[in-house]
Protein backbone atom coordinates (compact mmCIF):
# COMPACT_ATOMS: atom_id res chain seq x y z
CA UNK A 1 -20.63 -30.59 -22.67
CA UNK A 2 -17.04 -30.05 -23.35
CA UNK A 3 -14.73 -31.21 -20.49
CA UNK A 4 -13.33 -27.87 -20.56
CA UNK A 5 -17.06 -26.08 -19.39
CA UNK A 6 -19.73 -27.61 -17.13
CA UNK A 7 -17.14 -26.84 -13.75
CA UNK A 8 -19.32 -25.25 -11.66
CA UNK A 9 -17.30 -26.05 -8.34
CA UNK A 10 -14.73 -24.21 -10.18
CA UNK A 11 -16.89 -20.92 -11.12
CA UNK A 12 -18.02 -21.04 -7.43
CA UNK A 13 -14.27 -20.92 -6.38
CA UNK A 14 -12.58 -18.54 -8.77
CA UNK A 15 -15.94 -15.95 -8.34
CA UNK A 16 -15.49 -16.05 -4.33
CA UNK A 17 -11.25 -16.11 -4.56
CA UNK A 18 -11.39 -12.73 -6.31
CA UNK A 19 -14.79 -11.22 -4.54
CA UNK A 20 -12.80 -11.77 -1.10
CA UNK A 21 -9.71 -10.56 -3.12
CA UNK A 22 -11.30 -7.16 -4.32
CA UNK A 23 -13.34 -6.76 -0.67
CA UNK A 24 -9.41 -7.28 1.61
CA UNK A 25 -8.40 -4.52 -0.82
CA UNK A 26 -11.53 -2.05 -1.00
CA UNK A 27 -12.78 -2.63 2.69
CA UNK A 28 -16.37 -2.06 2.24
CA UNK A 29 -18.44 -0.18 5.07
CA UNK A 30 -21.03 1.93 3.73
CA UNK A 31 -23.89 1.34 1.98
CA UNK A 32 -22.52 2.88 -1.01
CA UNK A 33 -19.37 0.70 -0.71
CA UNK A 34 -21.51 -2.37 -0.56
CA UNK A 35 -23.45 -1.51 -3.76
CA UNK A 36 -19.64 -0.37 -5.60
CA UNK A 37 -18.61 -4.43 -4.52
CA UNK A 38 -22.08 -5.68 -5.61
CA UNK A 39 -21.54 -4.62 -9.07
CA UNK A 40 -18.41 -5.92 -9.40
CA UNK A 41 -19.57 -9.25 -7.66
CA UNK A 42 -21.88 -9.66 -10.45
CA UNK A 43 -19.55 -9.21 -13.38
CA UNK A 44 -17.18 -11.59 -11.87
CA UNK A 45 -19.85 -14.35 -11.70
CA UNK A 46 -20.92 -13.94 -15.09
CA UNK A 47 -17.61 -13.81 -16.46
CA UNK A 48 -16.77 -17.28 -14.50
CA UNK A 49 -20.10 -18.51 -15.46
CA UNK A 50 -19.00 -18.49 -19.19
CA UNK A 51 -15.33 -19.20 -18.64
CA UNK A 52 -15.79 -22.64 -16.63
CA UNK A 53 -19.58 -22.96 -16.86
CA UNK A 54 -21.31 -22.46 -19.81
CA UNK A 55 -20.02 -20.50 -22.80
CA UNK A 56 -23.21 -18.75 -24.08
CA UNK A 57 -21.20 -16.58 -26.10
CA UNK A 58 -18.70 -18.86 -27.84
CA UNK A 59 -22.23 -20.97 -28.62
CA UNK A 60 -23.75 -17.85 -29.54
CA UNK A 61 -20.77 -16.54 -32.31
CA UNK A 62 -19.79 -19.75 -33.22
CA UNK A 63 -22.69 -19.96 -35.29
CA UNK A 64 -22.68 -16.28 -37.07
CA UNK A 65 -18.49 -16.21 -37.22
CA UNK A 66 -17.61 -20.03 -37.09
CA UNK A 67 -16.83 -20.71 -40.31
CA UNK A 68 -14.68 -17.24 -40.90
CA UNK A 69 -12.96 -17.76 -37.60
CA UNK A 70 -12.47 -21.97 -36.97
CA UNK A 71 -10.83 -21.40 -33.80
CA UNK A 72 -13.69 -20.21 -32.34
CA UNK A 73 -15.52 -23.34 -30.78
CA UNK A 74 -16.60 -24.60 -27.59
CA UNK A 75 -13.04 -25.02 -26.07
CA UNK A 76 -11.02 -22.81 -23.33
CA UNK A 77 -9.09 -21.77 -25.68
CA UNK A 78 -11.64 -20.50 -28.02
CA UNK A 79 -13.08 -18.42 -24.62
CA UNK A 80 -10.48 -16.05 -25.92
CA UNK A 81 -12.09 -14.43 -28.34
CA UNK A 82 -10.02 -11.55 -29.18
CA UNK A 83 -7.56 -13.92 -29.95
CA UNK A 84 -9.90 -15.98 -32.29
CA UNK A 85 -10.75 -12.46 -34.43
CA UNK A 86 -7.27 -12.14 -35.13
CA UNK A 87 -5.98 -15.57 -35.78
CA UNK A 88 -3.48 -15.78 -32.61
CA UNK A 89 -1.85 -19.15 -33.21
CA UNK A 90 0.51 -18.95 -29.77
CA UNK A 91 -0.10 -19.26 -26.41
CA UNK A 92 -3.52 -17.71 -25.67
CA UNK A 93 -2.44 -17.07 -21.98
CA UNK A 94 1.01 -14.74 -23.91
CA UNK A 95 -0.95 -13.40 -26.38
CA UNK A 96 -1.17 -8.99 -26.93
CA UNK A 97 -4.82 -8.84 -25.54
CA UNK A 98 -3.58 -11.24 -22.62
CA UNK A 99 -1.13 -9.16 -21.52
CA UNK A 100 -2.96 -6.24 -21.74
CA UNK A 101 -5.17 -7.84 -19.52
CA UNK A 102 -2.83 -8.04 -16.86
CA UNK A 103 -1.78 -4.80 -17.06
CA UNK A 104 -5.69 -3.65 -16.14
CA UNK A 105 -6.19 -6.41 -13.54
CA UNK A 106 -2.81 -6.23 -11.56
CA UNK A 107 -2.90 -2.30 -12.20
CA UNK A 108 -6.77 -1.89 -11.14
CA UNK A 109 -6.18 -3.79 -7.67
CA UNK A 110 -3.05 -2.11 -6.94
CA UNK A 111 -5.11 1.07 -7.40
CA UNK A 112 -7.87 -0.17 -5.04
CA UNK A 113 -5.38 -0.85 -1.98
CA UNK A 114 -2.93 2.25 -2.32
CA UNK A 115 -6.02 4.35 -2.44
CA UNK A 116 -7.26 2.71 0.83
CA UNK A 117 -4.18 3.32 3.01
CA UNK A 118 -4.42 6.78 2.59
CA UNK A 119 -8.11 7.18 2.94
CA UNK A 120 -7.72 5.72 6.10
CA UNK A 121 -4.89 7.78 7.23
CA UNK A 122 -7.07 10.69 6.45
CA UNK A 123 -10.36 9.31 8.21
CA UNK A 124 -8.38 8.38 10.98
CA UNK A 125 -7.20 12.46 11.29
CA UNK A 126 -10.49 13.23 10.21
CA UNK A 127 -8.87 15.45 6.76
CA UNK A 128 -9.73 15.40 3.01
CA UNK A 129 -7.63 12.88 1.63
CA UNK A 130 -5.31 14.47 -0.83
CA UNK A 131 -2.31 11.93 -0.87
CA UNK A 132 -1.10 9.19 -3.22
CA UNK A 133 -3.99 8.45 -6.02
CA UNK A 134 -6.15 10.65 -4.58
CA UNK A 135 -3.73 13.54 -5.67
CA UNK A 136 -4.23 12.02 -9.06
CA UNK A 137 -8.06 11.50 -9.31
CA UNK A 138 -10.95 12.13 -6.89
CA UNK A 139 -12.14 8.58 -7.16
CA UNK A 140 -9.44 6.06 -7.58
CA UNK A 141 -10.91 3.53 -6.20
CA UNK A 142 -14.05 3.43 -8.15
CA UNK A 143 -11.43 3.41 -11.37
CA UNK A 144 -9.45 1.00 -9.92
CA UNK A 145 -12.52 -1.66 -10.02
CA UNK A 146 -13.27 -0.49 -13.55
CA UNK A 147 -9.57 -1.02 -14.54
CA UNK A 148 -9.82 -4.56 -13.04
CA UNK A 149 -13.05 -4.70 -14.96
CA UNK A 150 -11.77 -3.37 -18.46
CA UNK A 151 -8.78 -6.17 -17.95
CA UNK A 152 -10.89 -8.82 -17.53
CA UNK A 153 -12.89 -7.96 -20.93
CA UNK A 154 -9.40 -7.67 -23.25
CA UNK A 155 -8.86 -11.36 -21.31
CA UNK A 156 -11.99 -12.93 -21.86
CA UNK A 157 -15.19 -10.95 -23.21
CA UNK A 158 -18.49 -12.13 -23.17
CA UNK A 159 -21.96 -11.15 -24.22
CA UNK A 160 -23.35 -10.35 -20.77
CA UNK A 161 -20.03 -9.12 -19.41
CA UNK A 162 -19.59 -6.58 -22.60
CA UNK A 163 -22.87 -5.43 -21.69
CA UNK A 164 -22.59 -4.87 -17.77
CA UNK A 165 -19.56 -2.96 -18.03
CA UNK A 166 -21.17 0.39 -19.62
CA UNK A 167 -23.64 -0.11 -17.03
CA UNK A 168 -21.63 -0.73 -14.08
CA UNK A 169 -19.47 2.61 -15.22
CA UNK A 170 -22.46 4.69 -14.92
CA UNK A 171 -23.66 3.10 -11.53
CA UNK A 172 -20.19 4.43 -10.31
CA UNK A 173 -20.14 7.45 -12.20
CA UNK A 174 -23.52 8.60 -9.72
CA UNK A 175 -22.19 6.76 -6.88
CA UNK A 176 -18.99 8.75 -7.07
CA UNK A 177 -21.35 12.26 -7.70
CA UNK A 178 -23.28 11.64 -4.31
CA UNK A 179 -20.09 10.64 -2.58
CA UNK A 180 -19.24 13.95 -3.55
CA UNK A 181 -22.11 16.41 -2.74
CA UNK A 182 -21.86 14.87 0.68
CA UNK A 183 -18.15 15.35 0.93
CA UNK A 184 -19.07 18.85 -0.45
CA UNK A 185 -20.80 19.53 2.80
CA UNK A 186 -18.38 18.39 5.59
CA UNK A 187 -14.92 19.97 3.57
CA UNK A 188 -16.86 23.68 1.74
CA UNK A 189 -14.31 25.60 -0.08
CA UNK A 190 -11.03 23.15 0.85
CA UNK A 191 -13.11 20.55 -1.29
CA UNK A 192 -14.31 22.89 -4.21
CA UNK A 193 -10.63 24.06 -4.60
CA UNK A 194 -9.62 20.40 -4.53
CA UNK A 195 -12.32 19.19 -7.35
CA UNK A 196 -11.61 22.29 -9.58
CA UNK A 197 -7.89 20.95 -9.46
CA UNK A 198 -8.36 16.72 -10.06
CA UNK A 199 -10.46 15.24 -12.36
CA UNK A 200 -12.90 12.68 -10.94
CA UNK A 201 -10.99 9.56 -13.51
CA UNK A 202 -8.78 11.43 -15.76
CA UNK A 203 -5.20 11.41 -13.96
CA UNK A 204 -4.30 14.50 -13.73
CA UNK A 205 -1.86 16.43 -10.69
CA UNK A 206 -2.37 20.52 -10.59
CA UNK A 207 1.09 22.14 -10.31
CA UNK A 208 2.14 23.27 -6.83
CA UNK A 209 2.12 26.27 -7.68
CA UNK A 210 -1.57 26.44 -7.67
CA UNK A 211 -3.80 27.37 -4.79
CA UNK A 212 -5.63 24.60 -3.04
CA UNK A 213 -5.03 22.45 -0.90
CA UNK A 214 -2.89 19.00 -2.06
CA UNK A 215 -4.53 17.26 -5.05
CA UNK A 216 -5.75 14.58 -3.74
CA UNK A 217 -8.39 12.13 -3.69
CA UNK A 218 -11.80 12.09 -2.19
CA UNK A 219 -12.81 13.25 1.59
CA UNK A 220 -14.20 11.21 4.61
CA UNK A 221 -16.14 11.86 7.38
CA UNK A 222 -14.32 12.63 10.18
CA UNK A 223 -13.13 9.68 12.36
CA UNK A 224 -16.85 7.83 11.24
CA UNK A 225 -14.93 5.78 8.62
CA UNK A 226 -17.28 3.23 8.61
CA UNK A 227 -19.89 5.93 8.15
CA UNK A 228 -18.64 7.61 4.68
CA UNK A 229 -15.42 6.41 3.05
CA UNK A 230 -14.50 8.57 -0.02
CA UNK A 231 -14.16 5.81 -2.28
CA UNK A 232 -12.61 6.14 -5.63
């Protein structure tokens, strides 16, 4: 095995460093949270699996592409593969699709913990929360993970990663609908007038002129935080 692959201690690290990460950010309580981090906990373990493990992928393209594309081989470097399709020749880590990655990654968990201070604030007054990202989507949370998600795929893509992410965005896609028809009930027409105003993902912030209350972000149960959290 290359010396830059078979690091299993390493995997084990990096997957738990940004598992606790994501969880001191998110703050999981419900069952629903639990199965939002789950997902996520299993794409970050297969993406360190092939980044420091064992590159299935790079061993799987290397030889279909190899010969079109030469830096694509068994190295760290080569994990890049967006870089290898376009014949990057700098510094992988400075590359476009690198930095684009950051961009999703730093952008995704900032998302994740300014959405949790003010779901809190509102559980804690036992409101809809309608301030900061939640007056720009319903779910910003949930978007937030996929962001982190998406940035991790421009950085480093890989066969079983490419193929959990579709999957993972519907799990939270029906997550985020039976958050809501349960929000639906404790809020009535304060949270219809809310969701006819902000998109579930799309950001989007109604005038102020409109009716409704503040666009905002998704509801909790009153003071039973740890019960139902509106996550993103």
């Amino acid at each position: 095995m290359n010396q830059d692959y078979g690091l299993w201690p390493l995997v084990a690290l990096d997957s738990v460093v940004m598992i606790v990460f994501a969880a001191s950010f998110f703050h999981p309580r419900s069952k629903r949270d639990w199965r939002a981090m789950g997902g996520y906990s299993a794409f970050m373990v297969a993406l360190f699996t092939e980044m420091y493990g064992a590159p299935l992928t790079i061993f799987l393209l290397s030889g279909w592409l190899g010969s079109r594309f030469p830096a694509l081989k068994a190295t760290h470097n080569g994990g890049h593969l967006w870089n290898d399709l376009i014949g990057w020749q700098g510094d992988p880590h400075m590359s476009p699709f690198h930095l684009a990655s950051y961009v999703g990654i730093v952008g995704g968990f900032w998302l994740i913990a300014a959405a949790w201070r003010h779901l809190h604030a509102a559980a804690q007054s036992g409101e809809l929360a309608t301030t900061g990202p939640y007056a720009w989507v319903r779910h910003p949370q949930y978007l937030g993970f996929l962001l982190v998600m998406a940035g991790w795929l421009l950085q480093w893509p890989t066969i079983p990663t490419v193929a959990m992410f579709p999957i993972l965005a519907v799990v939270y896609a029906r997550l985020a609908r039976s958050e809501e028809h349960e929000v639906e009930v404790l809020f009535g027409p304060q949270w219809s007038a809310y969701a006819n105003h902000v998109h579930r993902y799309l950001p989007h912030r109604p005038p102020d002129q409109r009716p409704g209350p503040p666009a905002g972000g998704l509801p909790v149960r009153p003071l039973r935080e740890e019960a139902h959290r509106a996550s993103p």
